[in-house]
Protein backbone atom coordinates (compact mmCIF):
# COMPACT_ATOMS: atom_id res chain seq x y z
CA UNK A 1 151.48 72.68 294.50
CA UNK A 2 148.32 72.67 296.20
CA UNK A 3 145.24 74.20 295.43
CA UNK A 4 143.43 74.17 298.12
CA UNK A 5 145.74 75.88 300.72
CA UNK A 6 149.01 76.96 298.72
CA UNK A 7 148.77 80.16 297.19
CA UNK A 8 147.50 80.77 293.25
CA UNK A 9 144.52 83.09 292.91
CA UNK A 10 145.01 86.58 292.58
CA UNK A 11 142.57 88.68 294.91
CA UNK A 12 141.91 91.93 295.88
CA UNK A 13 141.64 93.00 299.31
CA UNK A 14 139.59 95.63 301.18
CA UNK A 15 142.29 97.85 301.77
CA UNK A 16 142.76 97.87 297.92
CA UNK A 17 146.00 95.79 297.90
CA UNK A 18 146.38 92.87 295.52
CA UNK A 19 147.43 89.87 296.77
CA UNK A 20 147.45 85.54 296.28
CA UNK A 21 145.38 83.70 297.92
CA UNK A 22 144.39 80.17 298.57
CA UNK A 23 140.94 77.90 297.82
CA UNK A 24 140.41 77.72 301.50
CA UNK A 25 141.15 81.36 301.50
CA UNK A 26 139.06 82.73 298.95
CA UNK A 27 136.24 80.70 300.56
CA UNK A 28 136.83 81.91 304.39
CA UNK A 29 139.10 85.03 304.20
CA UNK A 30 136.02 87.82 304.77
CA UNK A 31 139.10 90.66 303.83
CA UNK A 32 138.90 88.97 300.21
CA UNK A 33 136.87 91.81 298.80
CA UNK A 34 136.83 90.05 295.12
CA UNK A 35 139.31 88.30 292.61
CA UNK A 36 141.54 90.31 290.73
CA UNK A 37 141.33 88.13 287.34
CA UNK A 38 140.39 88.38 283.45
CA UNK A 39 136.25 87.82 282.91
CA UNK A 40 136.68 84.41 281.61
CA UNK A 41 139.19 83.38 284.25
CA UNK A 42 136.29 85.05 286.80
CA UNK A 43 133.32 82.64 285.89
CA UNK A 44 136.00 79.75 285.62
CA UNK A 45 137.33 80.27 289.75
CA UNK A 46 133.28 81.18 290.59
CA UNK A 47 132.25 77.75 289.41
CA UNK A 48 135.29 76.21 290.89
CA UNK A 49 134.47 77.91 294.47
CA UNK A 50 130.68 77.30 294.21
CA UNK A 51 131.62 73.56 293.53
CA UNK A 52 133.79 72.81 296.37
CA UNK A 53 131.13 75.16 298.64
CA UNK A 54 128.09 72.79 297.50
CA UNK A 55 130.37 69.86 298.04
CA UNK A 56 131.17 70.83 301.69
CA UNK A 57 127.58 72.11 302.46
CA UNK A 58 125.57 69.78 300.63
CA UNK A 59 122.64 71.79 298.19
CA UNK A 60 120.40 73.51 300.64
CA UNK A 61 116.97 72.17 299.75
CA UNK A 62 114.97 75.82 299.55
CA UNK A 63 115.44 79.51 300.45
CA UNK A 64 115.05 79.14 304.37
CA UNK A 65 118.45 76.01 304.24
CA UNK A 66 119.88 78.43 301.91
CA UNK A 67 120.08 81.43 304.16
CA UNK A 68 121.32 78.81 306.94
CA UNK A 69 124.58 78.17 305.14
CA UNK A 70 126.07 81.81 305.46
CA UNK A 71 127.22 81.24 308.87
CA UNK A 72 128.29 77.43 307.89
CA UNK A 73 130.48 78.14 304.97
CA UNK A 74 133.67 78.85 306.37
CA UNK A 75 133.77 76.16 308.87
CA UNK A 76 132.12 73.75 306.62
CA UNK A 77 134.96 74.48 303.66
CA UNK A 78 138.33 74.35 306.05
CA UNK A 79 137.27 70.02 307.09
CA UNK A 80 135.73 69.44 303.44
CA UNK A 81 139.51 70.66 301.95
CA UNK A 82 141.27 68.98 304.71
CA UNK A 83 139.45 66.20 303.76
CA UNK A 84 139.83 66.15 300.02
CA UNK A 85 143.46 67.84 300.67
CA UNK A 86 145.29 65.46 297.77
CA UNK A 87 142.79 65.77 295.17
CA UNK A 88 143.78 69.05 294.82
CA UNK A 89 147.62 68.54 293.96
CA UNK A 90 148.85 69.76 290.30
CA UNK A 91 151.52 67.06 290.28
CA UNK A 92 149.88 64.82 292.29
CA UNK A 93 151.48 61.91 291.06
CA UNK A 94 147.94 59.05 290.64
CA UNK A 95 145.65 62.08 290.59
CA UNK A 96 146.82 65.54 289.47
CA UNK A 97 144.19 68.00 289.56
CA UNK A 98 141.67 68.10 286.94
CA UNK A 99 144.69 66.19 284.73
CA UNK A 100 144.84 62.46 283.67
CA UNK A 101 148.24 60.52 285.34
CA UNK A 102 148.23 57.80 282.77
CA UNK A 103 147.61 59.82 279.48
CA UNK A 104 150.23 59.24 276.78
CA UNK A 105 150.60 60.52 272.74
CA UNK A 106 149.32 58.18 270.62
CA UNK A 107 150.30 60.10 267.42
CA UNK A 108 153.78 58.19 265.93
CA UNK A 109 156.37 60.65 266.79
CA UNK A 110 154.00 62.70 268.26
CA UNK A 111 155.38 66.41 270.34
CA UNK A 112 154.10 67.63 273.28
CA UNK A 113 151.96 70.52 273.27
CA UNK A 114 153.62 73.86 274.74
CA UNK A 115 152.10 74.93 278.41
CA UNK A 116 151.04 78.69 276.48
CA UNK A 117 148.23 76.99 274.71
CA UNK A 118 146.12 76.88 277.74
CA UNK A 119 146.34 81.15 277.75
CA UNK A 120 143.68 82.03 275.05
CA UNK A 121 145.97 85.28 275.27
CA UNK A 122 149.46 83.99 274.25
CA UNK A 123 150.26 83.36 270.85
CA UNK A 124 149.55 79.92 270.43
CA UNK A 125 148.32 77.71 267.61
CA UNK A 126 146.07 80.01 265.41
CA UNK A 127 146.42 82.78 268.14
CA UNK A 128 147.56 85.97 267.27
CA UNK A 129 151.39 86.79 267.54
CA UNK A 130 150.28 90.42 268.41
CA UNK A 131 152.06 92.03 271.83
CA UNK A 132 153.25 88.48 272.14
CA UNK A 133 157.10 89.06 272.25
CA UNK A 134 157.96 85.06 273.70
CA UNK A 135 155.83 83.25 271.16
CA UNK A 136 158.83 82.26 269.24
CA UNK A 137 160.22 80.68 271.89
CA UNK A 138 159.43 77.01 272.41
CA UNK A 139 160.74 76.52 275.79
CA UNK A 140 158.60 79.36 277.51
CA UNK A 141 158.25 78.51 280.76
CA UNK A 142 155.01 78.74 282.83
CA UNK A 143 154.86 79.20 286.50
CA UNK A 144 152.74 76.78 288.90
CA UNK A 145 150.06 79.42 290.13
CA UNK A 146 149.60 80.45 286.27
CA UNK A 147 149.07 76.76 284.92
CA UNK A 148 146.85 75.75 287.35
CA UNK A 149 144.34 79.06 286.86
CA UNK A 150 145.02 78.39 282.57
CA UNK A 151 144.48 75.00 282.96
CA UNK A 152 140.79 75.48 285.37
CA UNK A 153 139.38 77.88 282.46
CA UNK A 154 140.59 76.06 279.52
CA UNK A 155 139.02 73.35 280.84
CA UNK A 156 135.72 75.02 280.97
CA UNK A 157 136.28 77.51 277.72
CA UNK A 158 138.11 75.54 275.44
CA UNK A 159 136.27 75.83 272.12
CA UNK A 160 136.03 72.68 270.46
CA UNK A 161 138.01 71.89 267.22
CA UNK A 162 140.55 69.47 266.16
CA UNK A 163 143.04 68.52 269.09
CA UNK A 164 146.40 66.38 269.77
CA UNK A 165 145.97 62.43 269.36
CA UNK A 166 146.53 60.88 273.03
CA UNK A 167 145.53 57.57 274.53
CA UNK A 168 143.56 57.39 277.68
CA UNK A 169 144.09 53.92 279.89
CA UNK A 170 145.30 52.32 276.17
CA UNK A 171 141.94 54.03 274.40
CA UNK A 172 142.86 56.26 271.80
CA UNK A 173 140.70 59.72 271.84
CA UNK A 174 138.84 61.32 269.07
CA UNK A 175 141.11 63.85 267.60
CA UNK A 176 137.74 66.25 266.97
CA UNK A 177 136.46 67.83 270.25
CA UNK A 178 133.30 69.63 271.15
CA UNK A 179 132.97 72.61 273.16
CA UNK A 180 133.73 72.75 276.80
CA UNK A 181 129.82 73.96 278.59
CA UNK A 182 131.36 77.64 279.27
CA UNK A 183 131.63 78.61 275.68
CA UNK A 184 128.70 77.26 273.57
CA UNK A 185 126.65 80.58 271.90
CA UNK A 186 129.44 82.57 273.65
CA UNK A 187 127.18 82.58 276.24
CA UNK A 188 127.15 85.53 279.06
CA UNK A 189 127.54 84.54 282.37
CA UNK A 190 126.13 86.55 285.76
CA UNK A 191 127.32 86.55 289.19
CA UNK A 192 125.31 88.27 292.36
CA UNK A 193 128.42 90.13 293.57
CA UNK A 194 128.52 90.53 297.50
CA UNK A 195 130.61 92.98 299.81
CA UNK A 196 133.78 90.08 299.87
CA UNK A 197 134.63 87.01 298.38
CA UNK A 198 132.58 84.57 300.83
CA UNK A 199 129.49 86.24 300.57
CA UNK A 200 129.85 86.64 296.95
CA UNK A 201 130.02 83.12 296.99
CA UNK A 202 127.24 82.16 299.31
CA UNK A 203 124.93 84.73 297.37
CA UNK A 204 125.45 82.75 294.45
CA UNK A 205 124.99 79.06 296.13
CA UNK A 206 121.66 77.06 294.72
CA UNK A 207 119.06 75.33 296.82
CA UNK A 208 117.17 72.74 295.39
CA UNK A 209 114.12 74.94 294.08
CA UNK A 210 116.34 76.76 292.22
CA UNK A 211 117.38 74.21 290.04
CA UNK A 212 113.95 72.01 289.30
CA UNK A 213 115.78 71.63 285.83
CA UNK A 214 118.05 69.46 286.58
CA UNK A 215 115.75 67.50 288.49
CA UNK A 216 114.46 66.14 285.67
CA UNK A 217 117.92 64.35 285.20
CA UNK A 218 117.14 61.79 287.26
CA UNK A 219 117.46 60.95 291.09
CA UNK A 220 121.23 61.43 290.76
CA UNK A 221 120.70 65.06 289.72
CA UNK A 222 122.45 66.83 292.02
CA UNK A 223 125.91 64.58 291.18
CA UNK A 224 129.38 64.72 293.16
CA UNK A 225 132.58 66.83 292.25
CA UNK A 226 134.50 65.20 289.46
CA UNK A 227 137.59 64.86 291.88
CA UNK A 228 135.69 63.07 294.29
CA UNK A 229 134.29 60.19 291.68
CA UNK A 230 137.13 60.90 288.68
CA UNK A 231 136.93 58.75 285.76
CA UNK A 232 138.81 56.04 285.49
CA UNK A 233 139.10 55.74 281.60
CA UNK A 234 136.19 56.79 279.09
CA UNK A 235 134.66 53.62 279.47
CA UNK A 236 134.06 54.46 283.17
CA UNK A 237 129.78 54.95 282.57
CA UNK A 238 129.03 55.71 285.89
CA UNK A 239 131.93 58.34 287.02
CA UNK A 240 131.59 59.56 283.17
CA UNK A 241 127.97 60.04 283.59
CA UNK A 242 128.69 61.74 286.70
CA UNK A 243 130.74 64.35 285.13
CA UNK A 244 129.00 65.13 282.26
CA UNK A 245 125.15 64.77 283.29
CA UNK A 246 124.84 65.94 287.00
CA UNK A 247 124.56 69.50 288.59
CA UNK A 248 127.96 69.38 290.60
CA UNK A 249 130.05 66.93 288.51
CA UNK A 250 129.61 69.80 285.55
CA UNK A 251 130.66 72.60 287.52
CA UNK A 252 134.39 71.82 287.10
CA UNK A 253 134.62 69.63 283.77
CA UNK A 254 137.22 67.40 282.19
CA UNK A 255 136.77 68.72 278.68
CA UNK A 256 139.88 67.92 277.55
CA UNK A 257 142.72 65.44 278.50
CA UNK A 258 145.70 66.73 279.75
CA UNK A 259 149.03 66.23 281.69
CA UNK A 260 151.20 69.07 282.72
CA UNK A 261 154.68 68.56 282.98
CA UNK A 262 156.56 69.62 286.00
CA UNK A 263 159.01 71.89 284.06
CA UNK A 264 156.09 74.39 283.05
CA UNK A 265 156.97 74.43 279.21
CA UNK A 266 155.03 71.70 277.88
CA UNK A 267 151.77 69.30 278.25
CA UNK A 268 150.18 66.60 276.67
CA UNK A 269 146.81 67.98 275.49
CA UNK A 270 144.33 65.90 273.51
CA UNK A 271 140.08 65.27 273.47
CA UNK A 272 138.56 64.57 276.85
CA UNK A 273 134.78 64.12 277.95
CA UNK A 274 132.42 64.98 275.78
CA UNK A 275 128.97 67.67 277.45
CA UNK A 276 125.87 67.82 276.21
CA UNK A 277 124.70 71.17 275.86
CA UNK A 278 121.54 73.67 275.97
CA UNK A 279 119.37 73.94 272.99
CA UNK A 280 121.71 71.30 271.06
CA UNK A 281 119.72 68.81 268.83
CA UNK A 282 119.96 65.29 270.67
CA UNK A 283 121.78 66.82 273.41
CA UNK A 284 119.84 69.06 274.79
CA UNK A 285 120.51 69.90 278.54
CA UNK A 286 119.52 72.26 281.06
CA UNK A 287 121.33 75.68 280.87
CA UNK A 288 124.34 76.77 282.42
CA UNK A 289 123.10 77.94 286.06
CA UNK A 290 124.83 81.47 285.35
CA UNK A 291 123.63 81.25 282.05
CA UNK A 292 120.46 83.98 280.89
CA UNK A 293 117.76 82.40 278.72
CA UNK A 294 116.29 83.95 276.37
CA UNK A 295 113.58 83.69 273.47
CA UNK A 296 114.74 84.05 269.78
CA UNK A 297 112.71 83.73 266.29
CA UNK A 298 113.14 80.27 265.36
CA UNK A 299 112.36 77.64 262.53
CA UNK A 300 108.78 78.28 261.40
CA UNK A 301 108.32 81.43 263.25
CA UNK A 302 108.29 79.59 266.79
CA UNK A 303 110.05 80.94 269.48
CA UNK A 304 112.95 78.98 270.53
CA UNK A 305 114.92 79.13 273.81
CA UNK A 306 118.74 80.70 273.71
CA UNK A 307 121.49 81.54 275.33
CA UNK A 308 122.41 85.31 275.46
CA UNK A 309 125.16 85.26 274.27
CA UNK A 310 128.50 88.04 274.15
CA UNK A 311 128.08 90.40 270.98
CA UNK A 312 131.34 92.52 270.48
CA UNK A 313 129.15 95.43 268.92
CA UNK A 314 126.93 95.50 271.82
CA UNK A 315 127.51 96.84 275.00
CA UNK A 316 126.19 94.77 277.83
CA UNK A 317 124.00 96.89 279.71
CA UNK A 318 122.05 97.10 276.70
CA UNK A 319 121.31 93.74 277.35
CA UNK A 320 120.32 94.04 281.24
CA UNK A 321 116.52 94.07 281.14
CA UNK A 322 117.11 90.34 279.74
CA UNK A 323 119.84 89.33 282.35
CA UNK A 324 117.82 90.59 285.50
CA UNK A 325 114.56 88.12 284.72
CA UNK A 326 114.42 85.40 287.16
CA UNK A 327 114.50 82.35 285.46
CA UNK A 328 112.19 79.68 286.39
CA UNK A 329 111.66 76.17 285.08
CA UNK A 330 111.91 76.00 281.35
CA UNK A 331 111.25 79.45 281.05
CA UNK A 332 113.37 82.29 279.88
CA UNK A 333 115.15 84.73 282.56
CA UNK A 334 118.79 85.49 283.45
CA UNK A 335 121.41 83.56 286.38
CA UNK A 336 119.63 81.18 288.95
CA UNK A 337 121.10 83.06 291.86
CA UNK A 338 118.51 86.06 291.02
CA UNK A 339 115.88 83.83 292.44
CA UNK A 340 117.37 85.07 295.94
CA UNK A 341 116.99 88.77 294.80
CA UNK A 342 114.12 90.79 296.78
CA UNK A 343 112.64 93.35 294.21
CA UNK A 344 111.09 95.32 297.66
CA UNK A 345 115.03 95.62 299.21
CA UNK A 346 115.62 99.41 298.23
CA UNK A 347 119.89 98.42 298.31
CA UNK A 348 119.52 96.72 294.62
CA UNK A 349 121.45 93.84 294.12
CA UNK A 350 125.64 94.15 292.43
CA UNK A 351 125.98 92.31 288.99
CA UNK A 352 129.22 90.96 287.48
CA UNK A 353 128.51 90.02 283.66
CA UNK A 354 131.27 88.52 281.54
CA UNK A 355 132.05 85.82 278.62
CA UNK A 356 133.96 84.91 276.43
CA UNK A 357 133.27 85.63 272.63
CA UNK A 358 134.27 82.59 269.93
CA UNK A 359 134.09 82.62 266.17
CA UNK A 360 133.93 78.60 265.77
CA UNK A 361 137.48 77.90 266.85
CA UNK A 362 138.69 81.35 267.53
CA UNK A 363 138.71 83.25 270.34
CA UNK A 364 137.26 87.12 269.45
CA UNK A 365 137.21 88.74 272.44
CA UNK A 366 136.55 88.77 276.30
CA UNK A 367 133.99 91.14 278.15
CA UNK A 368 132.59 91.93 281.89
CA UNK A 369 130.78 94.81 283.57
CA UNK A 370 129.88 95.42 286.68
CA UNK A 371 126.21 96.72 287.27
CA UNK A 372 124.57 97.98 290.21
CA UNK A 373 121.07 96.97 289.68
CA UNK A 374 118.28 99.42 291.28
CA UNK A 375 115.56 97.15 292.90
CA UNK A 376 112.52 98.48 290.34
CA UNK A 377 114.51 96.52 287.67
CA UNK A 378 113.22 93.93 289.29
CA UNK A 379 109.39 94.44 289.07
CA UNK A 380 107.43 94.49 285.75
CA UNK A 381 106.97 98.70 285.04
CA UNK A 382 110.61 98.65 286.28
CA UNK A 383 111.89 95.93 283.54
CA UNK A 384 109.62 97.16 280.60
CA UNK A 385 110.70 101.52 280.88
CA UNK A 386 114.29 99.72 280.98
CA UNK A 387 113.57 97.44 277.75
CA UNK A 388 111.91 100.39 276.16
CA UNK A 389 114.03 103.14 276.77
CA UNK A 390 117.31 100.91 275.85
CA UNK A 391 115.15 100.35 272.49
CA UNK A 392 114.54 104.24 272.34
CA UNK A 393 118.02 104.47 272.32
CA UNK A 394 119.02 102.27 269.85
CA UNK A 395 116.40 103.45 267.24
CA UNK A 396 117.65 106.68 267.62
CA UNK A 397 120.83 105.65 266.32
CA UNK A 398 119.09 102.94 263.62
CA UNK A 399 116.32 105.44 262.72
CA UNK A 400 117.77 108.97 263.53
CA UNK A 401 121.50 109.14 262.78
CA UNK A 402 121.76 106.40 260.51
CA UNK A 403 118.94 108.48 258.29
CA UNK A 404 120.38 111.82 258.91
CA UNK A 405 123.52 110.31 257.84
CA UNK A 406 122.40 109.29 254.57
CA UNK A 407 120.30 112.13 254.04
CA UNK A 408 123.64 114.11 254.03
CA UNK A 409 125.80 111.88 251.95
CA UNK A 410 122.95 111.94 249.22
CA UNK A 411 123.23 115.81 249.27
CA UNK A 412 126.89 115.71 249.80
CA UNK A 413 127.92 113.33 246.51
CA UNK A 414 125.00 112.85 244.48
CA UNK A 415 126.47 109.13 243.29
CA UNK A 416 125.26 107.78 246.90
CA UNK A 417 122.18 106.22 245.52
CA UNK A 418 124.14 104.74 242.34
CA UNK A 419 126.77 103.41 244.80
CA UNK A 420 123.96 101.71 247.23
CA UNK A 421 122.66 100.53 244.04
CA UNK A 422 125.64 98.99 242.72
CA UNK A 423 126.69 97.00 245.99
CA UNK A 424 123.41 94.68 245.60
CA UNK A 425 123.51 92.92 248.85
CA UNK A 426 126.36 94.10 250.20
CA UNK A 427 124.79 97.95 250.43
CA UNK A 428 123.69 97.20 254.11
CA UNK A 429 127.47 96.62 254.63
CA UNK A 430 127.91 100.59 253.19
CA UNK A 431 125.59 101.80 254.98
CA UNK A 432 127.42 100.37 258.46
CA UNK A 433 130.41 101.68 256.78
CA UNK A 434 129.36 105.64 256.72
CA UNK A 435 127.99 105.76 260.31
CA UNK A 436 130.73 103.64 261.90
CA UNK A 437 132.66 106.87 263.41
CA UNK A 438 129.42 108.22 264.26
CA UNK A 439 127.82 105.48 266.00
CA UNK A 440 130.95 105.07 268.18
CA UNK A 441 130.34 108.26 269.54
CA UNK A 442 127.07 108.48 269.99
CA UNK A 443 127.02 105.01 271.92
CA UNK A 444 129.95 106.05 274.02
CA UNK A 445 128.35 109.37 275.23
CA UNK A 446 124.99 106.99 276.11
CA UNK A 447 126.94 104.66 277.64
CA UNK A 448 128.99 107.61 280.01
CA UNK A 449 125.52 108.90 280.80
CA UNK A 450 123.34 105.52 281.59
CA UNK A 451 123.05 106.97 285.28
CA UNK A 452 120.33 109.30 283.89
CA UNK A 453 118.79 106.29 283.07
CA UNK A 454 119.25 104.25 286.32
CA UNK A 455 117.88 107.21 287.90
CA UNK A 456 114.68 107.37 286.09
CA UNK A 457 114.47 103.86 287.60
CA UNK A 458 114.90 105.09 290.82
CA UNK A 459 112.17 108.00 290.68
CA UNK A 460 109.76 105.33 289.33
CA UNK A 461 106.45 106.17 290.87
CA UNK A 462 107.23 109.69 292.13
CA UNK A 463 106.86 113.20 290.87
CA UNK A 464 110.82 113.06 290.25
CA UNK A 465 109.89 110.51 287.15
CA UNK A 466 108.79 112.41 284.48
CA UNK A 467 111.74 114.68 284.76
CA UNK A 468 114.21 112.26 284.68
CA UNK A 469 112.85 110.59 281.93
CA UNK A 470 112.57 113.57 279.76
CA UNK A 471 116.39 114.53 281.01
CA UNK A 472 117.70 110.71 279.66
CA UNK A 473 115.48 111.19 276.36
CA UNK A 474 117.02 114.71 275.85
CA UNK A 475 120.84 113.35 276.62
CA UNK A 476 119.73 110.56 273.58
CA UNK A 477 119.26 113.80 271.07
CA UNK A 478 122.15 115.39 272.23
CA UNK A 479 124.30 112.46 272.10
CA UNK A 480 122.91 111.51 268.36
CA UNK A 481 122.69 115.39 267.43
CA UNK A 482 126.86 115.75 268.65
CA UNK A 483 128.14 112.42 266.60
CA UNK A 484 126.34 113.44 263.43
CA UNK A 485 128.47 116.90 263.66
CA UNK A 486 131.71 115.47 264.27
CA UNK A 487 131.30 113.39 261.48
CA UNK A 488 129.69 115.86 259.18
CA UNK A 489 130.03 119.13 260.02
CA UNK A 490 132.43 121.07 256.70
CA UNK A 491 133.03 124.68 255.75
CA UNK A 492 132.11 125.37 252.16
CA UNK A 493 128.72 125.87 250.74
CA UNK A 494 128.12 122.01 249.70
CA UNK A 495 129.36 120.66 253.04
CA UNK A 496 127.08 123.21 254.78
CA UNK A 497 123.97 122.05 252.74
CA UNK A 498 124.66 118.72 253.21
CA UNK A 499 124.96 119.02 256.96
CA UNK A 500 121.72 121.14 257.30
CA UNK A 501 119.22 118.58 255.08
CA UNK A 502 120.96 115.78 257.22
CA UNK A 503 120.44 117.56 260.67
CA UNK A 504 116.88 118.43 259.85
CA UNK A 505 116.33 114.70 259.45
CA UNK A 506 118.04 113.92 263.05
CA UNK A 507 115.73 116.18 264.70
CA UNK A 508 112.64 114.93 263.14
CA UNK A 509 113.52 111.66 263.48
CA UNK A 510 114.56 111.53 267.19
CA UNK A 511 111.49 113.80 268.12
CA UNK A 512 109.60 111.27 266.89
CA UNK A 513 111.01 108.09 268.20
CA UNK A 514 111.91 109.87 271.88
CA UNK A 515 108.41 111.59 271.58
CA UNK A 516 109.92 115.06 273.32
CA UNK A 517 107.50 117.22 272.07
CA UNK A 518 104.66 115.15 273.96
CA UNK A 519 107.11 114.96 277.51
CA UNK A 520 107.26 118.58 277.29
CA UNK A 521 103.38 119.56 276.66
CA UNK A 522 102.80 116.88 279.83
């Protein structure tokens, strides 16, 4: 099978129909509107098509080369994969794709590792058996177009963790692996999303300026593709280095040793090159170019540089004032390609954010959203009303509800107090507990009404503003006044009590932090 022109990648076209498509395709066909994959599988094919794009164009050196390559891309991609055509064979048999041809177990009677493993959804290892009716089955088979997409994002997501013993050109690899550079921090990853496939992809190309970072690498910065300088054992320095410590040869990694076998039920799977990382003590390494930086409380009270990362109990657009900064050199802000973004073009720019969450060696959960980002977002009043009314927002739930809340329970069961008392340090851990149901609600009626908040973006310097805003600070009580009554609301005298002392809190609490009655005097 062949990548580059044999059809693997599910798409979806303008007309709405699903359909495969090829590398080339993805990279030329304009009726591509977008792939049609999981989030994690998304950022894994984006790096993969931005790679071989950069390889056939060459890294534009600033904005004016990088506008230049639009009309280039298409013609530019069909020679560079008829060029490169058998590098991108699964069974290739000298150079499979992103695989090793020589690798063999070096454990003493040492099995093969089943194909399913590469699917952080099958039940697999220490993967849950849940809606997983074939995991018993140790001869499930795997198609082609399947094991080539699991094997590109395991490649970049794999978590690191113990791993099969195999020998690589007669060395034997370390059985521990580290992280492949997707998943460190769980990090989110952000994507300028276009009106098809190519220009999604040319949107999200880099020139030169935009990556000063990795400048500082050295004068081999910008690297080559690792199927175009693949190593030939670990001892290989230069094509290892190449790989691991350059701008292109990252984009598609080798983070673990593998060989597929033709029948689709079984690899060999052990520990492959080893990438340094962001923020990582001895190791430290630019950050992911779709990566968003951000500043964290660190040692000693400094500030330290992170990775926003995915956070199951946080919805992402709560997170979108920090993934719409345009990152410059060593300095916080969200994905590279926002550097092309013009904060005066009234069409606002698309966003696709997804990741992968991790708990060490376990996969949690994977997320995306899709954001359509008004321009003002862009500009300084535009990001700080969006910082501070997503903070509104969630001390209305801290502050408001989660008192109210309390307030009731104390008048509701007068052994509240005793009980918070006798938890210790758990009694944060109640107190989650007895708004859980609550604070469900109340963030799912915010999140179905964010538009009133996009479009007190939008009115931004006109006399629509101050309406808006006071019609998205309202919504906020509403939402928080609605939750506390379906979780508290009861029909004898105690219940009704309870319920009144706790609502009298929500209101005085959420005037205070949404500051209504000073929107309504102006």
């Amino acid at each position: 099978m062949n990548l580059a022109f044999d059809l693997w990648i599910p798409c979806v076209c303008r007309n709405g129909t699903v359909q495969w498509a090829s590398l080339c395709a993805c990279l030329t066909n304009e009726d591509i509107a977008d792939l049609a994959v999981r989030p994690h599988e998304r950022v894994a094919l984006m790096r993969f098509l931005l790679c071989v794009a950069h390889a056939a164009l060459g890294i534009p050196e600033n904005f004016t080369a990088w506008q230049g390559c639009r009309k280039r891309l298409s013609e530019a991609v069909a020679c560079y994969l008829t060029q490169w055509r058998d590098s991108f064979e699964l069974f290739h048999p000298e150079k499979p794709f992103l695989q090793i041809a020589g690798l063999r177990n070096a454990a003493k009677n040492g099995e093969s590792t089943p194909t399913s493993k590469l699917d952080f959804a099958l039940a697999s290892g220490n993967n849950s058996t849940l809606f997983d009716h074939e995991a018993l089955n140790p001869r499930r088979v795997v198609g082609s177009e399947k094991m080539a997409l699991d094997l590109l994002t395991f490649q970049m997501f794999s978590p690191g963790g113990s791993t099969g013993s195999v020998a690589w050109n007669g060395q034997t690899m370390d059985r521990y692996s580290s992280d492949a550079p997707c998943v460190p921090g769980s990090m989110l990853h952000t994507f300028v999303r276009g009106t098809d496939l190519p220009e999604t992809v040319w949107l999200n190309l880099l020139s030169a300026d935009c990556l000063r970072d990795y400048a500082t690498l050295g004068d081999d910065w910008r690297g080559r593709p690792i199927w175009e300088m693949f190593p030939q054992s670990p001892q290989d320095e230069a094509a290892v280095r190449n790989a691991t410590r350059t701008f292109l040869g990252r984009m598609v990694p080798l983070s673990r040793a593998v060989l597929l076998q033709h029948d689709g039920t079984s690899m060999l799977l052990g520990n492959g090159l080893t990438y340094p990382a962001f923020n990582t003590a001895n190791q430290d390494f630019p950050p992911e170019p779709s990566a968003t930086v951000v500043l964290r409380m660190g040692e000693n009270d400094a500030d330290e540089r992170m990775t926003l990362g995915v956070q199951p109990s946080k919805s992402i657009w709560r997170q979108l004032h920090a993934l719409t900064v345009q990152r410059g050199a060593h300095t916080p802000g969200g994905c590279l390609a926002l550097t092309h973004a013009d904060d005066n073009d009234a069409k606002g720019v698309d966003l696709v954010v997804g990741g992968l969450a991790r708990d060490q060696a376990n996969i949690v959960d994977v997320v995306e959203s899709v954001f359509h980002v008004p321009a003002p977002l862009f500009r300084t009043e535009g990001h700080e009303l969006y910082a501070h009314e997503v903070k509104r927002a969630e001390d209305t739930e801290r502050e408001g509800l989660a008192f109210a809340m309390e307030r009731w329970r104390t008048v509701l069961d007068g052994g509240w107090a005793t009980r918070l008392k006798l938890a210790g340090s758990n009694r944060n851990k109640e107190r989650t507990m007895l708004r859980a149901q609550a604070s469900r609600d109340y963030w799912t009626s915010v999140e179905r009404n964010l538009f009133l908040l996009m479009a007190t973006l939008d009115a931004l310097g006109t006399d629509a503003y101050m309406p808006c805003k006071v019609t998205w600070r309202k919504m906020l009580q509403v939402s928080a006044l609605n939750a506390y009554t379906s979780a508290c609301r009861g029909n004898n005298e105690r219940q009704l009590r309870a319920f009144v002392a706790g609502e009298k809190v929500l209101f005085s609490q959420t005037n205070k932090i949404l500051e209504l009655h000073k929107e309504d005097e102006a």
